[in-house]
Protein backbone atom coordinates (compact mmCIF):
# COMPACT_ATOMS: atom_id res chain seq x y z
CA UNK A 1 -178.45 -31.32 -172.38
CA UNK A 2 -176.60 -33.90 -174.57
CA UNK A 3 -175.00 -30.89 -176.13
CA UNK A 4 -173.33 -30.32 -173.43
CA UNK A 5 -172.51 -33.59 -172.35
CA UNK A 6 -170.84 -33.97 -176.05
CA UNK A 7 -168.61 -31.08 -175.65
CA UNK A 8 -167.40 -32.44 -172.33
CA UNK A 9 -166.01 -35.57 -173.89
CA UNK A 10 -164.76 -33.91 -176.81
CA UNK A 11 -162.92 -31.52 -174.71
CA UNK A 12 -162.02 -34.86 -172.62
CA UNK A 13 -160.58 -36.62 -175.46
CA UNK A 14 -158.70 -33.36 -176.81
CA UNK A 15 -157.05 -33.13 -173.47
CA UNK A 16 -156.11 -36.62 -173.17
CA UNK A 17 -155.01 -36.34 -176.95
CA UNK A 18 -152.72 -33.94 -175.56
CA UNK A 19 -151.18 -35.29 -173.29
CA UNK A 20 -150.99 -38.99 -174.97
CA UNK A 21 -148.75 -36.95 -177.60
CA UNK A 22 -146.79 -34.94 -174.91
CA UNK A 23 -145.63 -38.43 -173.64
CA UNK A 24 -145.09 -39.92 -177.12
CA UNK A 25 -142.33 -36.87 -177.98
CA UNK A 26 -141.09 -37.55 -174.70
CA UNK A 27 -140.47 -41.38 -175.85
CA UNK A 28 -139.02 -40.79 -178.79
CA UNK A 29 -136.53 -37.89 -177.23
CA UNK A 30 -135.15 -40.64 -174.86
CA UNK A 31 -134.28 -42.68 -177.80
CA UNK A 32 -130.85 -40.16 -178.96
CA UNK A 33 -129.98 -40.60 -174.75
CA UNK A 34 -126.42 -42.06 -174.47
CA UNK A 35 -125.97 -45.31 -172.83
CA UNK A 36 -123.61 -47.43 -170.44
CA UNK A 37 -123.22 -50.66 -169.46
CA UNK A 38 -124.72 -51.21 -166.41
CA UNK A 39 -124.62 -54.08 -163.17
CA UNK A 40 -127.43 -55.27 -161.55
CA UNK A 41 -126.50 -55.37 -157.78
CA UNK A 42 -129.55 -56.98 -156.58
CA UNK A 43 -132.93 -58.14 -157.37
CA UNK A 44 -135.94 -59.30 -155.40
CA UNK A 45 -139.93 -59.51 -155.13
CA UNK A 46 -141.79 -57.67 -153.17
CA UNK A 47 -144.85 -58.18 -151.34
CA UNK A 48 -147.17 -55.84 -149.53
CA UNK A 49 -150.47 -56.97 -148.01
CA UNK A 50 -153.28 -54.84 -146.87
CA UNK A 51 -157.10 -55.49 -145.57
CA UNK A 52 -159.91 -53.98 -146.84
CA UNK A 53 -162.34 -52.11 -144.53
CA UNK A 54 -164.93 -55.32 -144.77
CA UNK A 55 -162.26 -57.60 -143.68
CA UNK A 56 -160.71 -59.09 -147.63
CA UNK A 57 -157.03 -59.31 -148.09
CA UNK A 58 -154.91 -58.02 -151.21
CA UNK A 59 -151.66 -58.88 -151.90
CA UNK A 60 -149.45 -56.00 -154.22
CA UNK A 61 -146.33 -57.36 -155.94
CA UNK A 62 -143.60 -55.34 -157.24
CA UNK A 63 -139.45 -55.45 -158.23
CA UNK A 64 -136.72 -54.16 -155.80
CA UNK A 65 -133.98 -53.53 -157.76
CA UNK A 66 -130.67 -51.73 -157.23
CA UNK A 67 -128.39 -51.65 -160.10
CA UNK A 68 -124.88 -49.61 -160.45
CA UNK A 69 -122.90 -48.13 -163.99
CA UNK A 70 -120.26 -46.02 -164.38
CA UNK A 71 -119.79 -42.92 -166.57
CA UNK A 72 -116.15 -41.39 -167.49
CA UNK A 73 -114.55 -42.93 -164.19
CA UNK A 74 -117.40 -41.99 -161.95
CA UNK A 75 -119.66 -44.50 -160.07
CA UNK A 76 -122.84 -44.24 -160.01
CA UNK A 77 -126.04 -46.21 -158.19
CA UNK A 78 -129.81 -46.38 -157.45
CA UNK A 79 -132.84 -48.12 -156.66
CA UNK A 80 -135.95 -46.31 -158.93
């Protein structure tokens, strides 16, 4: 039984190995990207608050940002 048990979290770990190294190429691909100047439009926080099923509150923060750049005359915006 712990053989078994062993080979699942080696096969775990080689799969997560994977994919840990996927994103790391990834990474180090985006650093030959070009790059612009860009503008920050507009900034803000966010707030989103939801109740639990026994009645407790949470509060989520997060960024709203829209920004805009321009590449060989064209405009371009977004909000990701």
């Amino acid at each position: 039984m712990s053989k078994i048990v062993a080979e699942i979290f080696f096969l775990i770990g080689v799969v997560l190995g994977g994919f840990l190294f996927w994103q790391l190429i990834k990474g180090m691909k985006s650093r030959n990207w070009p790059t612009v100047q860009g503008r920050v439009i507009d900034s803000r926080m966010t707030t989103h608050v939801s109740r639990d099923d026994d009645g407790s509150r949470s509060t989520t923060y997060g960024a709203a940002i829209s920004y805009r750049y321009d590449v060989d005359g064209d405009e371009y915006s977004g909000d990701k």
